[in-house]
Protein backbone atom coordinates (compact mmCIF):
# COMPACT_ATOMS: atom_id res chain seq x y z
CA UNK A 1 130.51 141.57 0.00
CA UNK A 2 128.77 140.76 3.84
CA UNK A 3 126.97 142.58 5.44
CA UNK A 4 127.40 144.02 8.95
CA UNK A 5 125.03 144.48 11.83
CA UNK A 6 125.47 146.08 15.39
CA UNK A 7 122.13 146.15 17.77
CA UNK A 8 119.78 147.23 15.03
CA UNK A 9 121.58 148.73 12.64
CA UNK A 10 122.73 147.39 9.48
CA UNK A 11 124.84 148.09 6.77
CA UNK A 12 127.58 146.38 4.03
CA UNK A 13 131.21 146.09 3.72
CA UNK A 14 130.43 148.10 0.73
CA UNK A 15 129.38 151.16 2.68
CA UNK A 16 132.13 150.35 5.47
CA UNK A 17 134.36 151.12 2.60
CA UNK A 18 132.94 154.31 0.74
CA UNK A 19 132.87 156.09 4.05
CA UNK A 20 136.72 155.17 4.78
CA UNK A 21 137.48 156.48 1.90
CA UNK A 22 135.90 159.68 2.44
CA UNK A 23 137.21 159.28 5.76
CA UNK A 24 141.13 158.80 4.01
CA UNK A 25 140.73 162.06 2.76
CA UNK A 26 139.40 163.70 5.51
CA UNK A 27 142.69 162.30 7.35
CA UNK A 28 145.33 163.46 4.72
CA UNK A 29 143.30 167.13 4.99
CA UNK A 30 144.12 167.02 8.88
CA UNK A 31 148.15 166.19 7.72
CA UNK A 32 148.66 162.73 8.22
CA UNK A 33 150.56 160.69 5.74
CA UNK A 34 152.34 157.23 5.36
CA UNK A 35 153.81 155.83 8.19
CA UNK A 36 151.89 158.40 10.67
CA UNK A 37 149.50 156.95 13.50
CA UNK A 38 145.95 156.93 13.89
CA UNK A 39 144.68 156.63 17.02
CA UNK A 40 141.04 155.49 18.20
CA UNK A 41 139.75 154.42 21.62
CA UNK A 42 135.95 153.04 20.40
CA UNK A 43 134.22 150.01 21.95
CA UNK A 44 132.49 147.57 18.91
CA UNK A 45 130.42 149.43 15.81
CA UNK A 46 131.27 150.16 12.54
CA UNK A 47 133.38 153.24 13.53
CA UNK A 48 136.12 151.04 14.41
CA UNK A 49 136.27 149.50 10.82
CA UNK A 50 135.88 152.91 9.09
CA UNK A 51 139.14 154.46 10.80
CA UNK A 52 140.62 151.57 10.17
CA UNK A 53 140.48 150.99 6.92
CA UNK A 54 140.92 154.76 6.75
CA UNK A 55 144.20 154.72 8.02
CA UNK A 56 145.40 151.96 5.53
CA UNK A 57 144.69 153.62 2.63
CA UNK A 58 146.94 156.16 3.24
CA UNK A 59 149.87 153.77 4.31
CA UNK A 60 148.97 155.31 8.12
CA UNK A 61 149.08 152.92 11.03
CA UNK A 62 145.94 152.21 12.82
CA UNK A 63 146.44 152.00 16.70
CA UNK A 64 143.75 150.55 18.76
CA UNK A 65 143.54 152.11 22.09
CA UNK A 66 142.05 149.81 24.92
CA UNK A 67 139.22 152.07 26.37
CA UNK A 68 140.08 150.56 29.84
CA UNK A 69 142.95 153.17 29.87
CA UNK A 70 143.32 155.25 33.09
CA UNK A 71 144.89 158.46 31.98
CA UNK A 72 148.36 157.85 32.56
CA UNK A 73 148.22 154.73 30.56
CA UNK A 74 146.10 156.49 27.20
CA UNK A 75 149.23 159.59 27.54
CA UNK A 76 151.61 156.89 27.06
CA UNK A 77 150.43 155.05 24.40
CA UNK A 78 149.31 158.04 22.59
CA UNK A 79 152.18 159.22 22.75
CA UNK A 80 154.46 156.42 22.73
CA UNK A 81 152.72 155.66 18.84
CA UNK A 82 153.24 159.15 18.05
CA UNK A 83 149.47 159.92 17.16
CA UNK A 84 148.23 162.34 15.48
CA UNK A 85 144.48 162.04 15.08
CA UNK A 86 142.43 160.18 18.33
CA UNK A 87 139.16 159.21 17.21
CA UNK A 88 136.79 158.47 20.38
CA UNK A 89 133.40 157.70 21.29
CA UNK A 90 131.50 161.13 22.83
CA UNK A 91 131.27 159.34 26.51
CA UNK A 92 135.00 157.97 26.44
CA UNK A 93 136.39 161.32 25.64
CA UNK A 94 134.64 163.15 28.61
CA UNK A 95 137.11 161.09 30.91
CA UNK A 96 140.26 160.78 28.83
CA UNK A 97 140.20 164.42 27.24
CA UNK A 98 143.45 165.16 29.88
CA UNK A 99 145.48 162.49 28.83
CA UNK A 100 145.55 163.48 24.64
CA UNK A 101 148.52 164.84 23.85
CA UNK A 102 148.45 168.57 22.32
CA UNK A 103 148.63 168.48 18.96
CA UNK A 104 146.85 165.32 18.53
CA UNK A 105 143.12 166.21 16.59
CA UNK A 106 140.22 164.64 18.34
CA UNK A 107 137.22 163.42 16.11
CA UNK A 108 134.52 162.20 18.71
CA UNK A 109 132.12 159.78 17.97
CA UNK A 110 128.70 159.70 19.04
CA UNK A 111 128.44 157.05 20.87
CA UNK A 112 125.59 155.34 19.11
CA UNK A 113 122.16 153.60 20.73
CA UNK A 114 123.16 149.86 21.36
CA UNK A 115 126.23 150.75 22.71
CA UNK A 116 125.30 152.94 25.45
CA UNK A 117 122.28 150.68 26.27
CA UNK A 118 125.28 147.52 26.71
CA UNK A 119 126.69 150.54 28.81
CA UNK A 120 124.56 151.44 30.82
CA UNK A 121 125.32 154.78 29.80
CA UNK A 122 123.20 158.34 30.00
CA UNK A 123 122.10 159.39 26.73
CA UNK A 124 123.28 163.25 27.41
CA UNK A 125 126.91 161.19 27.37
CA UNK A 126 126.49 160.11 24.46
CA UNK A 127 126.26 163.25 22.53
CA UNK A 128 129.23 165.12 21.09
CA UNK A 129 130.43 167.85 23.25
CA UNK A 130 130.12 171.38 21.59
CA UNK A 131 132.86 172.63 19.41
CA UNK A 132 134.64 169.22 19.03
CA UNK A 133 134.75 168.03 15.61
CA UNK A 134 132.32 165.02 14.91
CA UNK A 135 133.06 162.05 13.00
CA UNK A 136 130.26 161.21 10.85
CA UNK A 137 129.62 164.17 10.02
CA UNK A 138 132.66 165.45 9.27
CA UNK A 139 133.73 162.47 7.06
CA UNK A 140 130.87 162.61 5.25
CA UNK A 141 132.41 166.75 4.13
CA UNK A 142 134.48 164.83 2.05
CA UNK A 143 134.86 163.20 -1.23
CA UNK A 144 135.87 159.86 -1.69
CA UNK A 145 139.77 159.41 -1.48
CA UNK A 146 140.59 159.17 -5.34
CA UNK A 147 144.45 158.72 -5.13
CA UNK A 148 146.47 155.46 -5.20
CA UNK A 149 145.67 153.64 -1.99
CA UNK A 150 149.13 152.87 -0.29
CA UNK A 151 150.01 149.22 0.88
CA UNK A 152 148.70 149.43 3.99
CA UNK A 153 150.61 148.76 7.30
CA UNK A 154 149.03 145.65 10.26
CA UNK A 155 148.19 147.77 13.48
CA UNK A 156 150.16 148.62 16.35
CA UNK A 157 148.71 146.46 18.70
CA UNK A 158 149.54 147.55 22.46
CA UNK A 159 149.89 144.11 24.83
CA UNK A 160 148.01 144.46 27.75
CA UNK A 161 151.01 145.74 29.77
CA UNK A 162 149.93 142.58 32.45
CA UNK A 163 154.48 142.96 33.27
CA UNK A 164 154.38 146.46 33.05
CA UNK A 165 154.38 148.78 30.41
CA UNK A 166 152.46 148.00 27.53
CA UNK A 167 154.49 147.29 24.36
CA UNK A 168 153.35 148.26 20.98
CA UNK A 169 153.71 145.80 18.36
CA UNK A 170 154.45 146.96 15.01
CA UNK A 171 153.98 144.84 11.60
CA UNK A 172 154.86 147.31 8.49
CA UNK A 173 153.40 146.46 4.70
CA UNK A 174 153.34 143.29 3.82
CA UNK A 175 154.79 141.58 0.63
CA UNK A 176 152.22 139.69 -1.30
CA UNK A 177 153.99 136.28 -0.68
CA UNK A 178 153.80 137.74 3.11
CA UNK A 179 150.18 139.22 2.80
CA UNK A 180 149.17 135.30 1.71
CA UNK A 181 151.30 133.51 4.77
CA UNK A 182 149.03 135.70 7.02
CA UNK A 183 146.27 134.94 5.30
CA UNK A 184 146.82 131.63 4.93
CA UNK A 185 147.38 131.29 9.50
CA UNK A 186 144.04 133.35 10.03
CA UNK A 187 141.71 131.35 7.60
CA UNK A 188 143.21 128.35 9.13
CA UNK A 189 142.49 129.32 12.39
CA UNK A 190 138.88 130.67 11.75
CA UNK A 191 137.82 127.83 9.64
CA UNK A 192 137.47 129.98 6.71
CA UNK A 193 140.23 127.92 4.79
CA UNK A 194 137.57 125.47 2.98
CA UNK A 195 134.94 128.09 2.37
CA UNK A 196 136.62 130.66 0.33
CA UNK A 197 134.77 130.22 -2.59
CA UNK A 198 131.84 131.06 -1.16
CA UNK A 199 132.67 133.43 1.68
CA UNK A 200 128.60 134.87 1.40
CA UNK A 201 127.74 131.56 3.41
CA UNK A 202 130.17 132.48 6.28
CA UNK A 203 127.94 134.43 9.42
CA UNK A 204 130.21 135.28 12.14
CA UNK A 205 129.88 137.43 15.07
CA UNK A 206 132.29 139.76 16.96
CA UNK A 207 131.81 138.83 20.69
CA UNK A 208 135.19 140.31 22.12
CA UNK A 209 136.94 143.76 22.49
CA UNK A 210 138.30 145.06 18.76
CA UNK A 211 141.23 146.78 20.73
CA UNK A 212 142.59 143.56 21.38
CA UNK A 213 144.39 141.58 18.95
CA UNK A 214 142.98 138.74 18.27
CA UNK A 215 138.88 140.17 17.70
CA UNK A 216 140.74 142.69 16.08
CA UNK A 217 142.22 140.11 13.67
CA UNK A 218 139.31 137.59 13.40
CA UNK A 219 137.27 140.64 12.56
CA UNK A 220 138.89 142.71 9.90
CA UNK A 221 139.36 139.11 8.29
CA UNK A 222 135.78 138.59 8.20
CA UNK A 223 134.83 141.74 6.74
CA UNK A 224 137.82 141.65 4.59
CA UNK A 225 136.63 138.28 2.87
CA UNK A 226 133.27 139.20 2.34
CA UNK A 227 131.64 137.27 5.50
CA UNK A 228 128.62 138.54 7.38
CA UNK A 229 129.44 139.82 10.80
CA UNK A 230 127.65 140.48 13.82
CA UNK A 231 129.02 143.13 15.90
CA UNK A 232 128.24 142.75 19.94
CA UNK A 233 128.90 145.85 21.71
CA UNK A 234 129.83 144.09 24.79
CA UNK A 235 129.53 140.12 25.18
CA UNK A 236 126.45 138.78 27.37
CA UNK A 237 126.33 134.72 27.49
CA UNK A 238 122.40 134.48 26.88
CA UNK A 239 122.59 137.73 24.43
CA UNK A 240 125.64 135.49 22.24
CA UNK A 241 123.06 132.36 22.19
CA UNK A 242 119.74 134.23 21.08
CA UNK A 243 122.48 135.81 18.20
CA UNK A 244 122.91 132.60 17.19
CA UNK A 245 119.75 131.71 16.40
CA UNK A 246 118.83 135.08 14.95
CA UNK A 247 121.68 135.22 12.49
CA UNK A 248 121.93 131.67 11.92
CA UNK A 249 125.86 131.88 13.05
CA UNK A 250 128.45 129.49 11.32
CA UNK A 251 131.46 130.64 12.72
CA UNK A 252 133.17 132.42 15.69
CA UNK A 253 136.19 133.83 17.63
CA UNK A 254 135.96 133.24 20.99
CA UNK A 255 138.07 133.22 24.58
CA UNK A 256 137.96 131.26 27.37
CA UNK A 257 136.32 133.39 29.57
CA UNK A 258 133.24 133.28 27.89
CA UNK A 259 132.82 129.46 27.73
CA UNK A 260 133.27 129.87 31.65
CA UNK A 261 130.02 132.28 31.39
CA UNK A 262 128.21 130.12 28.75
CA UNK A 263 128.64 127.33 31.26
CA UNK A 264 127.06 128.85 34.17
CA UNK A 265 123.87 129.53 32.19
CA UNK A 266 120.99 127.63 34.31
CA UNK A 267 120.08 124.69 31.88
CA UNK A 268 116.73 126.09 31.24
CA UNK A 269 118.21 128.62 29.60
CA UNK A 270 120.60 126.70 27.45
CA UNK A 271 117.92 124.91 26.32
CA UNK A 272 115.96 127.96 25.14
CA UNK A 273 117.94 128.87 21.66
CA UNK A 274 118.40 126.62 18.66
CA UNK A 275 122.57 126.37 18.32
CA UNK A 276 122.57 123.98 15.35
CA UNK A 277 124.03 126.51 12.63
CA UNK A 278 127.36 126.54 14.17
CA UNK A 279 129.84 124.87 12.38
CA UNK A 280 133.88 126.08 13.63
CA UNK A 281 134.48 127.82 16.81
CA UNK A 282 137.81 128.70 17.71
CA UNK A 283 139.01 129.92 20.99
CA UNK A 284 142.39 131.49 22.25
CA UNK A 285 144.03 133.82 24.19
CA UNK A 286 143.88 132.63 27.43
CA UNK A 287 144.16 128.84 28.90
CA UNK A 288 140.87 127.10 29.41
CA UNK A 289 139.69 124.81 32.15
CA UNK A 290 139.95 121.10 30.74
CA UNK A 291 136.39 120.85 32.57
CA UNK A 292 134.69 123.87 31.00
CA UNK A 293 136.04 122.72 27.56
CA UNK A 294 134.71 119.15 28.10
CA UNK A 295 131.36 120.18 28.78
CA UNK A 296 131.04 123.15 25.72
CA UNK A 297 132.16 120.17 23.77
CA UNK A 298 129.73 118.12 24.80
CA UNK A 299 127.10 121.21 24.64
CA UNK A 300 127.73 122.45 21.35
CA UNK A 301 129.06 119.45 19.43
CA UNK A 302 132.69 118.77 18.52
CA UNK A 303 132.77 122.39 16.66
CA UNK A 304 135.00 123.48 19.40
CA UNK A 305 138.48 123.92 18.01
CA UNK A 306 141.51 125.85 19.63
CA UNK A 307 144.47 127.87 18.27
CA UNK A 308 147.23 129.53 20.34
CA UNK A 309 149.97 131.80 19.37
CA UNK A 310 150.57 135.61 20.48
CA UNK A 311 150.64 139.12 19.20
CA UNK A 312 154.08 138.91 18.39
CA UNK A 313 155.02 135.38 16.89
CA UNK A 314 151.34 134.95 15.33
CA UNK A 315 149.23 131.59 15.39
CA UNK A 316 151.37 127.99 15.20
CA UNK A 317 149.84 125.68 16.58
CA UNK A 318 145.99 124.07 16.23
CA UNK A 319 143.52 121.04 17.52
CA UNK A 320 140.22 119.94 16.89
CA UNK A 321 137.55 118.94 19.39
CA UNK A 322 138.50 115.04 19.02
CA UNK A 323 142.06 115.61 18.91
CA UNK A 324 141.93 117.58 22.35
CA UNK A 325 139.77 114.65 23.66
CA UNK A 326 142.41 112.33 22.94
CA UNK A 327 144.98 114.95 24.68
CA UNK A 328 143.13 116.44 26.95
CA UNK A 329 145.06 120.16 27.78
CA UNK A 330 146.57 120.53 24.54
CA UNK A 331 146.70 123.44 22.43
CA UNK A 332 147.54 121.67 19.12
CA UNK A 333 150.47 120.71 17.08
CA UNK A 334 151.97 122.94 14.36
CA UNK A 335 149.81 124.25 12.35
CA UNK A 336 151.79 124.32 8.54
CA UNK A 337 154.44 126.99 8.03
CA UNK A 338 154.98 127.26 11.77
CA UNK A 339 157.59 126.04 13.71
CA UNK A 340 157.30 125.74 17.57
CA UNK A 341 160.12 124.73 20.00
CA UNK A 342 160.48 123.90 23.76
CA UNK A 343 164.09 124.24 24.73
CA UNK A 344 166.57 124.20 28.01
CA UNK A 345 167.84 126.83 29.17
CA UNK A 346 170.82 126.15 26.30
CA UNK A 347 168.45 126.19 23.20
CA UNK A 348 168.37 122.32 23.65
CA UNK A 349 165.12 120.75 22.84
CA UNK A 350 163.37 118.98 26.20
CA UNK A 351 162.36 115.65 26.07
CA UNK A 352 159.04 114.34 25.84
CA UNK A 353 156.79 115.83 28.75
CA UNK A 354 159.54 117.85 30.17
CA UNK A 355 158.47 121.67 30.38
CA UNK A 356 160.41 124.29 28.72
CA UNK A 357 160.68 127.71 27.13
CA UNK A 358 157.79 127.27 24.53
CA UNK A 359 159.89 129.23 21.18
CA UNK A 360 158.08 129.53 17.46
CA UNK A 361 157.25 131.50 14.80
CA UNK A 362 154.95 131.81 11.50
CA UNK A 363 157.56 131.46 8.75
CA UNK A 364 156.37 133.82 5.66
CA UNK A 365 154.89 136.68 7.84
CA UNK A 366 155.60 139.89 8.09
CA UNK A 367 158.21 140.23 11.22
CA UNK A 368 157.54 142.67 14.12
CA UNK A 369 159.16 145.19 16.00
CA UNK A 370 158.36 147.16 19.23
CA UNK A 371 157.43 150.16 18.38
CA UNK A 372 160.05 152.28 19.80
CA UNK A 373 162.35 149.72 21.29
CA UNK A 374 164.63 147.57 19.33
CA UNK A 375 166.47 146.57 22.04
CA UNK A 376 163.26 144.95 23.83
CA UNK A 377 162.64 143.56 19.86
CA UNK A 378 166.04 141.74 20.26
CA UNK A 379 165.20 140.18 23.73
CA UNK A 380 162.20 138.37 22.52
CA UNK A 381 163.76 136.74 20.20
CA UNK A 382 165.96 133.40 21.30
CA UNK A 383 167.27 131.03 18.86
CA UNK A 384 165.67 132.30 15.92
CA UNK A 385 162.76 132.20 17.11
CA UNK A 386 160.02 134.46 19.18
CA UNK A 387 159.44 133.57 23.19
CA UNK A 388 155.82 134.27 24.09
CA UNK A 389 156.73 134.18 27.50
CA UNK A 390 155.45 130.27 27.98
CA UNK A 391 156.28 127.52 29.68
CA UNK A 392 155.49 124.05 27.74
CA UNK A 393 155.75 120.66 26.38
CA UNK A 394 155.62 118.28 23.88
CA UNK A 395 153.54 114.65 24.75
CA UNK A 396 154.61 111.12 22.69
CA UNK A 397 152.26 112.44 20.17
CA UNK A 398 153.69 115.68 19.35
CA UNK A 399 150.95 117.86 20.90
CA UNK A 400 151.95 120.97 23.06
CA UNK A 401 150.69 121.37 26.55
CA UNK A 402 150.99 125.04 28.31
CA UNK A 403 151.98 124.78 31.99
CA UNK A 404 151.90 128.44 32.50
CA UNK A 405 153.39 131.76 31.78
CA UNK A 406 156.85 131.92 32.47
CA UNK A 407 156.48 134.99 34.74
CA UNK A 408 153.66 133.90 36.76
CA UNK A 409 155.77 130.21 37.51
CA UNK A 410 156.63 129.87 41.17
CA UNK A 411 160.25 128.82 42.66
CA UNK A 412 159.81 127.66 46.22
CA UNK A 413 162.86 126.01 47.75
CA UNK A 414 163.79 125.64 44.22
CA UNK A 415 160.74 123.59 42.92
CA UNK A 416 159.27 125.05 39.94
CA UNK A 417 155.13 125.50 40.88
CA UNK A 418 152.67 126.50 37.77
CA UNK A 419 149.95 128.78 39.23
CA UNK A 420 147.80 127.53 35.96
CA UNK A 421 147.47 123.98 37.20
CA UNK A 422 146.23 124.98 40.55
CA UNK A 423 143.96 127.46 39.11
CA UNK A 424 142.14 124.71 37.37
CA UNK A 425 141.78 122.84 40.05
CA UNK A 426 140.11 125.69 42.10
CA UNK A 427 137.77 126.43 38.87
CA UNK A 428 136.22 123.04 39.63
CA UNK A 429 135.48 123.76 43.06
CA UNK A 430 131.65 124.47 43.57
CA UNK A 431 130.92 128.14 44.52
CA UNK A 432 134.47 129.47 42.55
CA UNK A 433 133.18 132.23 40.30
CA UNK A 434 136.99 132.64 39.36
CA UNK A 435 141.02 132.78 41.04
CA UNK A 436 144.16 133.77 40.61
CA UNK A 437 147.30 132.03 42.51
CA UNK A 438 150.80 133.80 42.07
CA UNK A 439 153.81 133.91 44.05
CA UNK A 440 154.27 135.92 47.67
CA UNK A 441 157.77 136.74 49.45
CA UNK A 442 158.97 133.63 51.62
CA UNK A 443 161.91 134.23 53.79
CA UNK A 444 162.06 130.73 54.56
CA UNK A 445 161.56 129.07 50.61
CA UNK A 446 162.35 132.21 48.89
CA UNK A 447 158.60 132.33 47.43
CA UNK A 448 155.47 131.10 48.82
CA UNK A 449 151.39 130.81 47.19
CA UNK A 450 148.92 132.91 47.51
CA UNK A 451 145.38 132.35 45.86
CA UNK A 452 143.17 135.05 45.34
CA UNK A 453 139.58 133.51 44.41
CA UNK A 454 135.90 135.61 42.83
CA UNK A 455 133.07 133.44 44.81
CA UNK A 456 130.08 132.92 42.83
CA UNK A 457 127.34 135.52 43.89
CA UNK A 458 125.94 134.53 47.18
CA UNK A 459 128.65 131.73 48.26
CA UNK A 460 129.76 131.96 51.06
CA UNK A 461 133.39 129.85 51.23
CA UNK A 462 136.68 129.97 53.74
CA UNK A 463 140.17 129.84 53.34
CA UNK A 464 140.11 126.67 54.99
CA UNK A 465 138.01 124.96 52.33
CA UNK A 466 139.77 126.42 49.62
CA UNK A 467 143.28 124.46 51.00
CA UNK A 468 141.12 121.25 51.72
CA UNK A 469 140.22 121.23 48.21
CA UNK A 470 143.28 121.96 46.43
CA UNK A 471 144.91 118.70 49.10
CA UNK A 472 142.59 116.34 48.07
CA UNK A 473 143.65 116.72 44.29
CA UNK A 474 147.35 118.00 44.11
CA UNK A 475 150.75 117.49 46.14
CA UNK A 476 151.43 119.29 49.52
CA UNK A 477 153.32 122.04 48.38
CA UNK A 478 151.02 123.11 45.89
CA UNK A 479 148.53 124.52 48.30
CA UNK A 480 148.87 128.38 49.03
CA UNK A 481 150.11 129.33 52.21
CA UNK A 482 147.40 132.93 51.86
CA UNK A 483 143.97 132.54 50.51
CA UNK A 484 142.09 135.41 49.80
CA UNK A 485 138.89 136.55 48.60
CA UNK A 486 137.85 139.05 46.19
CA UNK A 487 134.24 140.02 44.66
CA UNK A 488 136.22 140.62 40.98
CA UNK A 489 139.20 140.11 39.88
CA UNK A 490 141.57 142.81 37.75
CA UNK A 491 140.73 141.19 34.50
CA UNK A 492 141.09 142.02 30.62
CA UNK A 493 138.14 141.81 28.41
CA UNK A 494 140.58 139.42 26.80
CA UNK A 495 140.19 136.86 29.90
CA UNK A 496 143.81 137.80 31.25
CA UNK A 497 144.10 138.10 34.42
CA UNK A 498 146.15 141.35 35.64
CA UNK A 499 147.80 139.25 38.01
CA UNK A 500 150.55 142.04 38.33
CA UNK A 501 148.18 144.00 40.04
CA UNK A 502 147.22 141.35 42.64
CA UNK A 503 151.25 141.01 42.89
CA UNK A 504 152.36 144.51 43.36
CA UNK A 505 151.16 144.81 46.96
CA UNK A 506 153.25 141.65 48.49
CA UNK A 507 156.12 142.80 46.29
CA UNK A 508 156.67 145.98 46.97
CA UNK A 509 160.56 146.96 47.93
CA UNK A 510 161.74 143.28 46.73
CA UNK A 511 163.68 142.64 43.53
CA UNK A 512 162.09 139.25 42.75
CA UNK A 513 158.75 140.22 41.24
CA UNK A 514 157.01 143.56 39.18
C-alpha cells in the first residue's frame, strides 16, 4: 500500500487503516450502527480518511460537512443526515459548537501543525478544549474492530446549496458488479485505468477541499488503490508546483480555479520547479476559460485532460488535451457505460449545435437518492435519465459543449443569454482577477445583465471599460446593463461561484429568481 504525507508528517494506508479500525469500534461503543451517520467537519489530514473509513466498516454513512458552514447551515445538515457522532477539528468547533444538535457526540480533533500554519491560525486554537473528548486519543482506547466489516455505504455528499438548500446525496452499498462500474468511471477519469498493476508508481496529491465531492472521490480512490498521496491542507499555486518536484507527482485532480491561479504565477516563478513527472491531470467541476486551458496546455504539456459529470449522475463524458484542441470548449464525448443526452423541451434530441437540457447517466452504478426527499429524487430525473441542471450541445463530431447552467441562463425579451460565455470573455480582459454575470429584474425585457467582476490587486478599471470590452467581442445585447465591482467574490473552494448570493439582493420580492 502508498503512503500518505500532509506538511511533514508521514504515514501509510496501512496505518490509515489500523487506526479506523480502532476507530470502528470506538464508534459502535458510542451506539452507532449500520445505516447511522457520521458526521465530520475537518479541512485535509489523515483524520478525514480515518473517520471515514471508520464509518464504512460498520455499514455507517460518512457525511462530509463543508467547514464553510455558518451555523444555520451546519444545524441543518447535521441534522437533516441525522448524525450522531460530529468529529471536528479543535479551532472549527469553537465557532460551530451552537449549531450541533443535542445528542450528537463531538470528538474534536486537534487541529494539527501544517494545518493551522495554511490557516493562519493561533496555536492556543488549535488545542482541544477541556472536557471534550479527543480523537486520537480516544481511538487509540480501543482495540482493533474484530467483527465482520459491513459493505460499506458511498457518502452523503451535501451540494453546495448554490439554489438554495443544500441537498444530500445518498449512494447505499454497492453490488460488486456496481462497486466495479464505479470503479471502472473513477480510474478512467484519474488515469489510473492503465496503471493498475502497479498502483506503487502512481504519486498523486490532494490539492482541493475533501468535503467536496469530487477530492473526496479522487482521494479515497487513491488511497484505496494503493497510490501515494500528498495531502495539501489548503491549495497555494507556487506551494502545488514545488510539491511537484518534491514528490515527483504523476497524477492529479484538479479544478479550474486553480489553473486560473497557476496562470497568474509571474514567469520567473514558473520557471523555478522541474514539472516533468506529471503524466495525467484531470480537471472538473467547474467550466474553464478556453484561454487559461490553452496556455496550461501549452505550460505543462498535453497531460491536461478533462472529465465532467455531477454528484448525482457521476462522470460520462471525457477529452484529452489534443482532442479539446481540435474542439476547443468541449468537455468530451461519452466516456463507456455512460449515456449523455441533450433534448427539447419534449425529450427530443436537438440537432447538431443546438443547446439543450444536457440528460445522462453512468449505467452500472449505484443509483442515488436525496437524502430525505424522494420527491426532489423524482424531479431530477427526466427521461430516464439524471438532469445536472446544464444547458448543452452536441458538435458534427459528437463532442459536448456546456453553454451554462440552466438556472444561471438569462431570458431577455425572450432571447436565451448564457452568463458563461460572457464570463469568458471578461476573464480575458487584462486587470480581471475574476466575474460573475447573472440576470437582474427588467420591467421593460423581463430580465436584464448585470456583471459583477474581482479586479486584479491594484487595477484600477470602470464600468465603462468593462462594456467596451465585452462590445468589441460579442453581440449588443450581451453586454450588462449594471457593472459592478467587488474585491472577492462568494466562491466555493470548489471554484463555484455562489452566484445566488450576488442574486438575492436584485431579487428580492420577485418570483422569477432565488
Amino acid at each position: 500500500m502508498g503512503k500518505l504525507w500532509c506538511g511533514d508528517r508521514e504515514t501509510t494506508a496501512e496505518a490509515i487503516r489500523e487506526r479506523a479500525l480502532k476507530a470502528a469500534s470506538g464508534l459502535e461503543s458510542l451506539g452507532v450502527k449500520e445505516g447511522d451517520a457520521v458526521a465530520f467537519c475537518l479541512r485535509n489530514e489523515f483524520a478525514f480518511f480515518e473517520i471515514g473509513q471508520a464509518a464504512g466498516i460498520l455499514g455507517a454513512f460518512p457525511v462530509a460537512v463543508n467547514w464553510h458552514c455558518t451555523l444555520d447551515e451546519a444545524d441543518y445538515i447535521l441534522k437533516d443526515c441525522g448524525a450522531r457522532v460530529l468529529v471536528i477539528h479543535a479551532d472549527l468547533l469553537a465557532s460551530l459548537r451552537p449549531a450541533v444538535p443535542e445528542g450528537v457526540r463531538i470528538l474534536s480533533v486537534r487541529t494539527p501543525q501544517e494545518v493551522a500554519g495554511a490557516y493562519g491560525l493561533a496555536p492556543g486554537a488549535c488545542e482541544v478544549a477541556p472536557g471534550d473528548l479527543e480523537w486520537g486519543p480516544w481511538l487509540e482506547s480501543f482495540a482493533p474492530w474484530s467483527g465482520q466489516a459491513r459493505r460499506a455505504p458511498s457518502t452523503i455528499i451535501y451540494t453546495s446549496g448554490t439554489t438554495g438548500r443544500p441537498k444530500g446525496v445518498k449512494r447505499g452499498a454497492a453490488s460488486d458488479e456496481q462497486a466495479q462500474a464505479s470503479t471502472a468511471m473513477l480510474l478512467r477519469s484519474y488515469g489510473y485505468a492503465d496503471r493498475m498493476d502497479r498502483p506503487q508508481a502512481i504519486v498523486t496529491a490532494v490539492v482541493g477541499p475533501i468535503y467536496h465531492s469530487a477530492p473526496n472521490a479522487h482521494s479515497n480512490v487513491s488511497v484505496n488503490i494503493g497510490a501515494n498521496v500528498a495531502v495539501m491542507p489548503r491549495f497555494d499555486p507556487e506551494a502545488l508546483l514545488a510539491l511537484i518536484q518534491e514528490k515527483q507527482i504523476t497524477h492529479l485532480n484538479m479544478a479550474p480555479i486553480m489553473f486560473n491561479r497557476l496562470v497568474k504565477l509571474p514567469q520567473a516563478v514558473r520557471d523555478r520547479y522541474d514539472l516533468s513527472s506529471l503524466r495525467f491531470v484531470a480537471h472538473a467541476a467547474a467550466p474553464v476559460s478556453p484561454p487559461v486551458k490553452r496556455e496550461m496546455i501549452e505550460w505543462w504539456g498535453p497531460v491536461i485532460n478533462e472529465y465532467y459529470g455531477s454528484t448525482e449522475m457521476g462522470n460520462v463524458t471525457f477529452c484529452t488535451s489534443e482532442e479539446w484542441l481540435a474542439h476547443p470548449g468541449t468537455v468530451g464525448k461519452p466516456m463507456p457505460n455512460a449515456i449523455v443526452r441533450v433534448v427539447d423541451a419534449e425529450g427530443n434530441d436537438c440537432a447538431v449545435g443546438v443547446p439543450g437540457e444536457v440528460l445522462g447517466r453512468n449505467i452500472g452504478s449505484v443509483d442515488f437518492t436525496y437524502h430525505g426527499d424522494e420527491a426532489k429524487r423524482r424531479r431530477a430525473e427526466k427521461f430516464g435519465l439524471i438532469s445536472p441542471g446544464d444547458i448543452g450541445y452536441f458538435d458534427a463530431d459528437g463532442f459536448l459543449h456546456l453553454c451554462d447552467r440552466s438556472s444561471d441562463m438569462v431570458i431577455s425579451g425572450g432571447v436565451n443569454i448564457y452568463p458563461a460565455e460572457i464570463e469568458a470573455v471578461l476573464l480575458k480582459m487584462p486587470g480581471v482577477a475574476d466575474c460573475a454575470v447573472f440576470g437582474i429584474p427588467d420591467d421593460e425585457y423581463g430580465e436584464a445583465l448585470c456583471a459583477v467582476v474581482q479586479p486584479q490587486d491594484g487595477q484600477d478599471i470602470a464600468a465603462q471599460d468593462v462594456r467596451i470590452w465585452i462590445r468589441s467581442q460579442l453581440a449588443g445585447f450581451k453586454v450588462p446593463r449594471e457593472v459592478q465591482f467587488s474585491a472577492a467574490l462568494p466562491r466555493e473552494d470548489s471554484g463555484k461561484i455562489f452566484k445566488r448570493k450576488l442574486r438575492e439582493p436584485w431579487w428580492e420580492g420577485r418570483e422569477r429568481r432565488i
